[in-house]
N, C-alpha and C. Protein backbone atom coordinates (compact mmCIF):
# COMPACT_ATOMS: atom_id res chain seq x y z
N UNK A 1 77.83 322.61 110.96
CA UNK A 1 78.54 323.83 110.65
C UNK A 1 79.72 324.07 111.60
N UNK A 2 79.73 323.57 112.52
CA UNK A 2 80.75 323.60 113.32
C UNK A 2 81.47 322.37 114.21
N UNK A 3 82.42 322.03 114.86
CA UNK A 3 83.09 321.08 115.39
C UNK A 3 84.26 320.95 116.24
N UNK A 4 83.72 320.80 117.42
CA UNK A 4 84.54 320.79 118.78
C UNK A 4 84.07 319.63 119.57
N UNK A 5 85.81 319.06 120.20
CA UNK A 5 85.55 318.14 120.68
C UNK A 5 84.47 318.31 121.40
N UNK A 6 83.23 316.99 121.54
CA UNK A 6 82.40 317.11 122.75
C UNK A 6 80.83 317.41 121.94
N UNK A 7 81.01 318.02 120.89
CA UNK A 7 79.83 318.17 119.80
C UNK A 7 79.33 316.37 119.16
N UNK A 8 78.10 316.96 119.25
CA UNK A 8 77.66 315.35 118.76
C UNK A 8 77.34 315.83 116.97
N UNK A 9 77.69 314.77 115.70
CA UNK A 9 77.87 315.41 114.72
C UNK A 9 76.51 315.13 114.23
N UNK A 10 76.09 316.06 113.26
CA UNK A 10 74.52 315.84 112.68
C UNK A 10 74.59 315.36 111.54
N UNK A 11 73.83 314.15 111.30
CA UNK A 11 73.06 313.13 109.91
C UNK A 11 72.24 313.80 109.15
N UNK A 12 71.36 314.99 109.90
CA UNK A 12 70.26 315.36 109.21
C UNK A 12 70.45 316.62 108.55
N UNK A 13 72.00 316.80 108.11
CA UNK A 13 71.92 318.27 107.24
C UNK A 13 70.54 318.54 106.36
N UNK A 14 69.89 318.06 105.65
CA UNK A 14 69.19 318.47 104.73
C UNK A 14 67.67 318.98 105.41
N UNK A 15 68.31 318.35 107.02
CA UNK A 15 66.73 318.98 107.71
C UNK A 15 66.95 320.28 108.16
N UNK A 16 68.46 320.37 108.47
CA UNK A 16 68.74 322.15 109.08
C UNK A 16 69.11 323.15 108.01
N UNK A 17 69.78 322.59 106.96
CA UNK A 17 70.73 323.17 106.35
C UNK A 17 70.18 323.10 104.45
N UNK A 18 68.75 322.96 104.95
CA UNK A 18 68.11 323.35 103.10
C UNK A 18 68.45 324.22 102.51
N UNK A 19 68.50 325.25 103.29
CA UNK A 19 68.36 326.48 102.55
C UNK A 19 70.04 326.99 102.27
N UNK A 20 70.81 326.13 102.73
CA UNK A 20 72.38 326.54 102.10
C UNK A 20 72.48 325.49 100.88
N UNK A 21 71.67 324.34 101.37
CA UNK A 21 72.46 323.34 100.58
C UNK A 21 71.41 324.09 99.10
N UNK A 22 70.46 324.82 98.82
CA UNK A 22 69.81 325.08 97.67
C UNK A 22 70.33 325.69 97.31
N UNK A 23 70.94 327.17 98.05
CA UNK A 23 71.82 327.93 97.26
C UNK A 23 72.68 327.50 97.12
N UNK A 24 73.71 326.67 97.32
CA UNK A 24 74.94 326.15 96.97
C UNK A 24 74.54 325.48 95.46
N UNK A 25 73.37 324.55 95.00
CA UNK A 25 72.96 324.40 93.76
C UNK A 25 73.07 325.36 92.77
N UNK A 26 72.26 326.29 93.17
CA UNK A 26 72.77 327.78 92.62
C UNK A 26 73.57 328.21 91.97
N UNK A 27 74.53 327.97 92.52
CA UNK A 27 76.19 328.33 92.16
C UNK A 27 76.68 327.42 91.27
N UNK A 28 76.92 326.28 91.67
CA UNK A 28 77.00 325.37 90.49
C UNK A 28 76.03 325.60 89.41
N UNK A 29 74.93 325.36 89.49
CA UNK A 29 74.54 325.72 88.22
C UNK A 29 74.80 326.70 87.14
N UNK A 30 75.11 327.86 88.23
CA UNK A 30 75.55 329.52 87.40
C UNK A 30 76.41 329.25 86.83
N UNK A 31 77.86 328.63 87.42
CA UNK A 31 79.19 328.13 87.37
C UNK A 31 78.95 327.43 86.17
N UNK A 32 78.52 326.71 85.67
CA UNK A 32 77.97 325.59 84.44
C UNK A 32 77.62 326.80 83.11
N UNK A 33 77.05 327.58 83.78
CA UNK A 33 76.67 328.80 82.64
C UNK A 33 77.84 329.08 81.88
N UNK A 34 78.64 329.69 83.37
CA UNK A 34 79.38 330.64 82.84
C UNK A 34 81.21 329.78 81.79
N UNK A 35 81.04 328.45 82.56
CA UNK A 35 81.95 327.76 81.96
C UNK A 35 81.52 327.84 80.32
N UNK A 36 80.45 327.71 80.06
CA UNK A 36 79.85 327.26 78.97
C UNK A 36 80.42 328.85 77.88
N UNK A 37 80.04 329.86 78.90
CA UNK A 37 80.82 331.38 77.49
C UNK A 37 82.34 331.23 77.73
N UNK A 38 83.18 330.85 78.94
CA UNK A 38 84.64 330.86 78.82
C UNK A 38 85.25 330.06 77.93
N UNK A 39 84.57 328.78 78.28
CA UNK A 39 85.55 327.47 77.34
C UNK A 39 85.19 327.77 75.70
N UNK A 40 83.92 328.48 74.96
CA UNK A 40 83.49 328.33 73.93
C UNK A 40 84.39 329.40 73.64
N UNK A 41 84.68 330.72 74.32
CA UNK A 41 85.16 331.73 73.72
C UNK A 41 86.65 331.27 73.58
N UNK A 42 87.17 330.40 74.88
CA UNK A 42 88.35 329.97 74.46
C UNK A 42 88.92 329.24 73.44
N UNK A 43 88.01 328.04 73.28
CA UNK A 43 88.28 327.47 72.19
C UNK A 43 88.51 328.37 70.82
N UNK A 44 87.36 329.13 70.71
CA UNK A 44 87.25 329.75 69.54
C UNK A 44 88.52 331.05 69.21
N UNK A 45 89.12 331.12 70.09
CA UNK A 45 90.14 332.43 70.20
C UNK A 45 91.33 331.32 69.90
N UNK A 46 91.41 330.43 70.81
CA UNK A 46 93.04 329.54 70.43
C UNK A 46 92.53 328.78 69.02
N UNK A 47 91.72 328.25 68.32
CA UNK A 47 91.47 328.01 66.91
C UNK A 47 91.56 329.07 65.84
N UNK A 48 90.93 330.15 66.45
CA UNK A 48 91.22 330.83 65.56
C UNK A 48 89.83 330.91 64.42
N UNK A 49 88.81 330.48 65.21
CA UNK A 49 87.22 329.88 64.91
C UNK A 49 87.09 328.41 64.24
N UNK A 50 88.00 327.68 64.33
CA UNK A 50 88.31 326.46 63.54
C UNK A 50 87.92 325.74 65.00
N UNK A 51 87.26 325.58 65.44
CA UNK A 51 87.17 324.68 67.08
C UNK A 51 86.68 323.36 66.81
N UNK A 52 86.26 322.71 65.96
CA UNK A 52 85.97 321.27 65.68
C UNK A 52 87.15 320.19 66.11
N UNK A 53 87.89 320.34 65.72
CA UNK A 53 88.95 319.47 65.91
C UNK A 53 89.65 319.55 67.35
N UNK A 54 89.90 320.78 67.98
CA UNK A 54 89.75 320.98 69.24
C UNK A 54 88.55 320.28 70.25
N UNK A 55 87.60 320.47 69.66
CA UNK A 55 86.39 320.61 70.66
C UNK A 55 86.50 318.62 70.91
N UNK A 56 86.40 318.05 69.43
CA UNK A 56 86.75 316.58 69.94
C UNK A 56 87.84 316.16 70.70
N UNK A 57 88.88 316.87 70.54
CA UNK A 57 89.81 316.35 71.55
C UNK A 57 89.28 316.23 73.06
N UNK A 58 88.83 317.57 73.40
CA UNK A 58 88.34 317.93 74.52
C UNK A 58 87.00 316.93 75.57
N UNK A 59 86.47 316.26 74.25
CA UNK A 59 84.58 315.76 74.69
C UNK A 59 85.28 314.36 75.45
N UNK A 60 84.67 313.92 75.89
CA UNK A 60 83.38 314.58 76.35
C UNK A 60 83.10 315.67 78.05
N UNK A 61 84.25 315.29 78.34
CA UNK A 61 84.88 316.10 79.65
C UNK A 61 84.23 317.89 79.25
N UNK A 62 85.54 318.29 79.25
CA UNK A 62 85.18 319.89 79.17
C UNK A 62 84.74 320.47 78.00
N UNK A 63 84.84 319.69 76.54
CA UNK A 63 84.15 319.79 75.84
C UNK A 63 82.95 319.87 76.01
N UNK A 64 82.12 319.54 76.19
CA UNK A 64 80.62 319.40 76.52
C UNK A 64 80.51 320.91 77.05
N UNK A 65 81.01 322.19 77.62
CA UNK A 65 81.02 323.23 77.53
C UNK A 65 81.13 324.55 76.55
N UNK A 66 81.45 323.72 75.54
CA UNK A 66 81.65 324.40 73.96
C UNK A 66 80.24 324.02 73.25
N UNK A 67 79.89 325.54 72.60
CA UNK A 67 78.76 325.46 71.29
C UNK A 67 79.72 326.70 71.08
N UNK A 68 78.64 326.58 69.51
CA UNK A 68 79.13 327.42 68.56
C UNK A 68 78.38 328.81 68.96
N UNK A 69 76.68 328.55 70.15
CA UNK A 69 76.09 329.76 70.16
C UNK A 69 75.84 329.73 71.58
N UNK A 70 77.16 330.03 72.49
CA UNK A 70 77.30 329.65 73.86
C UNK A 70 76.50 330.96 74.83
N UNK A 71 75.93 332.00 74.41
CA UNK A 71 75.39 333.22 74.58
C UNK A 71 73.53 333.26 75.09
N UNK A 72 73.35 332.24 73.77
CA UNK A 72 72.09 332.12 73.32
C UNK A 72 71.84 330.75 74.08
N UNK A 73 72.54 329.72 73.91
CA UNK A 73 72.52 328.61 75.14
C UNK A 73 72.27 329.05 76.84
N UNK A 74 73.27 330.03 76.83
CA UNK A 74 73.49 330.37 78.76
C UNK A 74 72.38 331.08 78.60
N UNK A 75 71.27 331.66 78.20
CA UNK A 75 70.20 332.44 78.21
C UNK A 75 69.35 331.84 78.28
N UNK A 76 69.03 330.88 76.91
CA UNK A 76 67.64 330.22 76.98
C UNK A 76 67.97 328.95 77.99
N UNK A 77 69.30 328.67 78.74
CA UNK A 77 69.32 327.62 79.93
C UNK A 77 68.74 327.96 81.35
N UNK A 78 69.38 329.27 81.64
CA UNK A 78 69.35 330.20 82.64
C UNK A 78 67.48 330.83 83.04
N UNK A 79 67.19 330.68 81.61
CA UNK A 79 65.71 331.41 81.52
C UNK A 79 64.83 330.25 81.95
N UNK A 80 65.10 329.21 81.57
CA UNK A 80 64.53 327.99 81.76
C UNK A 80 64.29 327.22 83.01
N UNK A 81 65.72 327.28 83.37
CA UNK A 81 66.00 326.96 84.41
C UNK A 81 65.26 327.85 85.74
N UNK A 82 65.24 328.82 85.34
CA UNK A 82 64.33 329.65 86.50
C UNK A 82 62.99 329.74 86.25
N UNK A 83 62.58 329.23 85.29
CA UNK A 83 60.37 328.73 85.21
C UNK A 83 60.88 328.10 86.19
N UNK A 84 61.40 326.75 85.84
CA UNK A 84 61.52 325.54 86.19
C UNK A 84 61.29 325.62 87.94
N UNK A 85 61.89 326.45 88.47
CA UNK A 85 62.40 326.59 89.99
C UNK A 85 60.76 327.29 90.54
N UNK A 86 60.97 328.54 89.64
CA UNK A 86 59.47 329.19 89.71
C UNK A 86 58.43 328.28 89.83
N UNK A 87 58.41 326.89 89.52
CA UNK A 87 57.09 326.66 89.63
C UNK A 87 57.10 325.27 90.27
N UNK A 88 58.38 324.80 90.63
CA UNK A 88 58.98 323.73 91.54
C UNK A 88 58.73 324.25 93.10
N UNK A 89 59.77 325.04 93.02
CA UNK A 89 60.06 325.56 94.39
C UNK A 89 59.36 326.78 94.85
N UNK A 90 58.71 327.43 94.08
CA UNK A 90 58.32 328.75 94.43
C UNK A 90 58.91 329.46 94.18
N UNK A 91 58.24 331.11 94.73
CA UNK A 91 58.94 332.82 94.08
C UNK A 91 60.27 333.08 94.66
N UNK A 92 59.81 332.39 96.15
CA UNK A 92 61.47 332.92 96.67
C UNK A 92 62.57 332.17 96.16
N UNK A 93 62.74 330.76 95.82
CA UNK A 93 63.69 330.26 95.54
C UNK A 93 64.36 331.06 93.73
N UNK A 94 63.04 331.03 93.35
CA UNK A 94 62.98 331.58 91.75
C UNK A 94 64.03 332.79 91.70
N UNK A 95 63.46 333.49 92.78
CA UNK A 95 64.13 335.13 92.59
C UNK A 95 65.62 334.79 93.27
N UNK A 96 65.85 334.07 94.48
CA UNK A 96 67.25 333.82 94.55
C UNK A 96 67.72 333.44 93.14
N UNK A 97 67.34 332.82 92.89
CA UNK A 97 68.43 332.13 91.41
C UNK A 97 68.55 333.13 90.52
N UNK A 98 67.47 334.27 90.10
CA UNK A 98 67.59 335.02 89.05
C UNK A 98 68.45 336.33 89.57
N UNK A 99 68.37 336.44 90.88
CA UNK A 99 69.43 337.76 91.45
C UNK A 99 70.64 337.27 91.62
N UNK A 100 71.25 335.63 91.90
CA UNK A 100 72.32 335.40 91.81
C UNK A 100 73.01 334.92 90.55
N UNK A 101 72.15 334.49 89.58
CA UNK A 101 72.49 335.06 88.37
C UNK A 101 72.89 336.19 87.62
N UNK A 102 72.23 336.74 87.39
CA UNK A 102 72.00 337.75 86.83
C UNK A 102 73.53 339.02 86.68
N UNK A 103 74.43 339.07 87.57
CA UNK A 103 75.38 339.96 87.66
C UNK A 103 76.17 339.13 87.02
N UNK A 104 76.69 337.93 87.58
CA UNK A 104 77.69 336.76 87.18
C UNK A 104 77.39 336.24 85.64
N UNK A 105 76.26 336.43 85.45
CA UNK A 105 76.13 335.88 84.07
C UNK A 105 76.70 336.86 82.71
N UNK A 106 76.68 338.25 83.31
CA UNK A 106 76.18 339.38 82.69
C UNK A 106 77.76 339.94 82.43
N UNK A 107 78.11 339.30 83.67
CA UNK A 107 79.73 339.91 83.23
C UNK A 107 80.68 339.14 83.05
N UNK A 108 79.59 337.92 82.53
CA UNK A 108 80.57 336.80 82.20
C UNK A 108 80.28 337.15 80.08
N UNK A 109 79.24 337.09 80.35
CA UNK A 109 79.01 337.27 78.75
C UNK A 109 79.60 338.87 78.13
N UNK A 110 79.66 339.83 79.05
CA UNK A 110 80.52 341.12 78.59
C UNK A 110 81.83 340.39 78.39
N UNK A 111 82.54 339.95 79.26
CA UNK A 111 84.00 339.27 79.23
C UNK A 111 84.50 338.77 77.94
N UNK A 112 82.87 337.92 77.55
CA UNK A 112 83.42 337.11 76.76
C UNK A 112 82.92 337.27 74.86
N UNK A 113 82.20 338.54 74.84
CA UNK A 113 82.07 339.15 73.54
C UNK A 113 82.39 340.46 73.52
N UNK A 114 82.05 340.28 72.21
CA UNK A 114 83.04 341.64 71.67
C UNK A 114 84.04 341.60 70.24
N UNK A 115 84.47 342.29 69.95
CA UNK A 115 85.85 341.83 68.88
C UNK A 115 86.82 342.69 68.61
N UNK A 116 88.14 342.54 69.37
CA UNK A 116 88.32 341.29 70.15
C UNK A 116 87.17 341.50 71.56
N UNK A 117 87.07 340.45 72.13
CA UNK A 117 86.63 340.64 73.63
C UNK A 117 87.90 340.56 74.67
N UNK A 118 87.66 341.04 76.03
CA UNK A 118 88.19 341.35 77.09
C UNK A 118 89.03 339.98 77.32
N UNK A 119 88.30 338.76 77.51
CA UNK A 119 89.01 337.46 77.19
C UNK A 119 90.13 337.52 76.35
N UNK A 120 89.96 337.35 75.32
CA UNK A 120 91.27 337.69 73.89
C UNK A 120 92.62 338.14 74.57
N UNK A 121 91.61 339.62 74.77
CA UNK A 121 93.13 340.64 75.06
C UNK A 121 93.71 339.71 76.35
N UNK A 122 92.80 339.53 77.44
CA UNK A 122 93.69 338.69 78.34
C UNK A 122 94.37 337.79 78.14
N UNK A 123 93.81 336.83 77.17
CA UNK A 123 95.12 335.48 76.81
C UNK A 123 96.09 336.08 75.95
N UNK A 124 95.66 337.17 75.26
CA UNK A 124 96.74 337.45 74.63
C UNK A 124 98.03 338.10 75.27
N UNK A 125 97.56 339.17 76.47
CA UNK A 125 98.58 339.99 77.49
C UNK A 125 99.27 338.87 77.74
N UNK A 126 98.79 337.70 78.55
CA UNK A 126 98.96 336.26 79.43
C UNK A 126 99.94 335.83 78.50
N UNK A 127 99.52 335.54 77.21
CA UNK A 127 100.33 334.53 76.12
C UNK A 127 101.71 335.50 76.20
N UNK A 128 101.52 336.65 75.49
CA UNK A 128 103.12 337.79 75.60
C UNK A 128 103.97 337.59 76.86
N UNK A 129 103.00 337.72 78.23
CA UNK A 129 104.08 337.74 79.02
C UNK A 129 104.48 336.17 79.28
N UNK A 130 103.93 335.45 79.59
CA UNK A 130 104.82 333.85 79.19
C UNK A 130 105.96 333.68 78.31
N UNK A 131 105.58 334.51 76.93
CA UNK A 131 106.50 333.97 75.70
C UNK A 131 108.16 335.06 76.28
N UNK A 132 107.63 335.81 76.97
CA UNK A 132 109.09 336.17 77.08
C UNK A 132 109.48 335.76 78.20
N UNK A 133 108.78 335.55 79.55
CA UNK A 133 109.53 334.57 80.83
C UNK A 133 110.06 333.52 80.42
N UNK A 134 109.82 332.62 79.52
CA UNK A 134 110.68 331.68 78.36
C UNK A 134 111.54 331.90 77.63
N UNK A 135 111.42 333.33 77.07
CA UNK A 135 112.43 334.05 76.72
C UNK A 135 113.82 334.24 76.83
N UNK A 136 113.71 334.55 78.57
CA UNK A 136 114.18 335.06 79.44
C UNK A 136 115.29 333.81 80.09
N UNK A 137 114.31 332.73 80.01
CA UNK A 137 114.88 331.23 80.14
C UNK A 137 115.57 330.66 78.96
N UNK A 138 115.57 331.25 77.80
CA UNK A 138 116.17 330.73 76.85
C UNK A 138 117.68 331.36 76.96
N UNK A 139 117.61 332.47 77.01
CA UNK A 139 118.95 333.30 77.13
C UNK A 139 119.57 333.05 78.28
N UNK A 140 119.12 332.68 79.41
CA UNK A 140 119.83 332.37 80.29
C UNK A 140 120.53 331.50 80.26
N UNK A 141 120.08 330.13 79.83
CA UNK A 141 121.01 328.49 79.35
C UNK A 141 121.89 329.46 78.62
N UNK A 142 121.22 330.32 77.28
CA UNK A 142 122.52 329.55 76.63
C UNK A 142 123.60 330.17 77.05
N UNK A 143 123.47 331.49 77.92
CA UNK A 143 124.71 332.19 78.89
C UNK A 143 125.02 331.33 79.73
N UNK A 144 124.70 330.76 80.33
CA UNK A 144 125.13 329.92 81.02
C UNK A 144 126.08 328.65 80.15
N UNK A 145 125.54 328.31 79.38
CA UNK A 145 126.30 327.07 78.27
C UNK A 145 127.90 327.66 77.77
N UNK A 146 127.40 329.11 77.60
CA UNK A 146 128.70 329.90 76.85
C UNK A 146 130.24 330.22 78.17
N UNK A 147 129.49 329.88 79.29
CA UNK A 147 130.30 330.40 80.42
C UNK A 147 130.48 331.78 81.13
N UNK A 148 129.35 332.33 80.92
CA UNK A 148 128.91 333.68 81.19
C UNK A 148 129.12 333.80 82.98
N UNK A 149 129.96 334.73 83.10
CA UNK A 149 130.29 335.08 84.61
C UNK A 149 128.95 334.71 85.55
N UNK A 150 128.20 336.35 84.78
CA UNK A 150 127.06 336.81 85.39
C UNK A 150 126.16 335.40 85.58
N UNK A 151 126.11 335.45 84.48
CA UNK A 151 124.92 333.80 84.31
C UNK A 151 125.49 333.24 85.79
N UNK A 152 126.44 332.67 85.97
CA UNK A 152 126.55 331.39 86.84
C UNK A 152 126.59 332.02 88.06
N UNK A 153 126.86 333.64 88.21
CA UNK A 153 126.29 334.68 89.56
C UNK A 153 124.67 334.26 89.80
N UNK A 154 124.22 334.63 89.19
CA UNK A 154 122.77 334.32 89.14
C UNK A 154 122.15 332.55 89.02
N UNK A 155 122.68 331.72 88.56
CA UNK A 155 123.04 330.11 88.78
C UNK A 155 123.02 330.23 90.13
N UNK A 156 123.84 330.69 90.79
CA UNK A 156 124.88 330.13 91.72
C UNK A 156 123.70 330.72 93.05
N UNK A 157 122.77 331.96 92.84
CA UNK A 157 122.19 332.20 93.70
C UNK A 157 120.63 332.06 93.76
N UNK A 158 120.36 331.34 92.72
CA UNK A 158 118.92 330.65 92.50
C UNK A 158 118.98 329.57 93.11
N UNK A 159 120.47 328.52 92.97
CA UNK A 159 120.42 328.12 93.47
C UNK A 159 120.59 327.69 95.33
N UNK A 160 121.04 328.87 95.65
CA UNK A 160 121.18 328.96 97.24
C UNK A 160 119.92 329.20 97.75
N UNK A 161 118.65 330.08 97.24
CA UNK A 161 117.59 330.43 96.84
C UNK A 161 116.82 328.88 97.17
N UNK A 162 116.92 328.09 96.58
CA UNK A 162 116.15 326.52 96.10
C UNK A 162 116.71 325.75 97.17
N UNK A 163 117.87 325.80 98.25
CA UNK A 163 118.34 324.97 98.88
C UNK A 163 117.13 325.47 100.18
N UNK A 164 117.59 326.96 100.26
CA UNK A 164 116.20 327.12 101.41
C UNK A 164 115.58 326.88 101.56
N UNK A 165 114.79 326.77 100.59
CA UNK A 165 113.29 326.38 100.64
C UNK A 165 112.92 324.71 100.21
N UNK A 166 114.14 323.96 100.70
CA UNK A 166 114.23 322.37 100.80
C UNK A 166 114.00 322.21 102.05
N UNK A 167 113.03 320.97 102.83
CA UNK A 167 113.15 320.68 104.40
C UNK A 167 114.30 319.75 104.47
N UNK A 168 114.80 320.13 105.70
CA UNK A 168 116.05 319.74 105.98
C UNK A 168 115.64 318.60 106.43
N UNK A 169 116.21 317.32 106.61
CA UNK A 169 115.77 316.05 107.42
C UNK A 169 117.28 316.03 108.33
């Protein structure tokens, strides 16, 4: 956990450091949950519920995070997954997993239902404000193409802007 010259380094993390390295499992695992309602809701919002043809593009990588009943999956995984621990590891490990679940999961699946859900509106805010910072870039060329004063004012000091923040050699 720590390192200064003169420290001798330790081999045996898993003899000091069980009990981080279990909860750190934890997390990933939750993390796996919760990918599983983002990417499904995503898919299904940029398709437009048509996600088949998407979803193959995607597999087996981040695809493999898409179902059609990604709600009912992160539940009966999550539920499972904590017998499983319950009767592996014991109560205490059990109840860590189900209290560090339990918030993250909960407001991952609010996020991500609904109609629209909170997701939606966000890609959708996200998508609007992109389409006009492009916008914004479109009109600028072509003022600039046309010979627009201002334009090449603003050219002229983006680019002084971009020289700064070059390292000088």
């Amino acid at each position: 956990y720590l390192h200064e010259d003169g420290l001798i380094m330790r081999h045996d993390k898993e003899a000091f450091a069980m009990d981080a390295i279990k909860a750190a499992s934890f997390g990933s695992t939750i993390g796996d949950y919760i990918r599983i309602l983002f990417f499904s809701k995503y898919v299904e919002v940029l398709t437009e519920g048509n996600s088949e043809k998407l979803k193959k593009i995607i597999d087996p990588f981040t695809g493999c995070f898409v179902s059609k009943i990604p709600v009912t999956i992160v539940y009966l995984r999550y539920g499972l997954n904590a017998l499983e621990i319950f009767r592996s590891r014991g109560s205490a490990d059990g109840e860590a997993f189900l209290h560090q679940g339990r918030k993250r999961i909960r407001a991952a699946v609010k996020f991500t239902t609904g109609n629209p859900c909170p997701l939606a509106k966000q890609l959708k805010a996200e998508k609007e404000g992109w389409n006009y910072y492009y916008d914004i870039l479109d009109n600028f060329e072509a003022a600039i193409g046309t010979s627009s004063v201002k334009a090449a004012a603003i050219q002229k000091k983006a680019e002084s802007i971009l020289d700064a923040c070059r390292i000088q050699r």
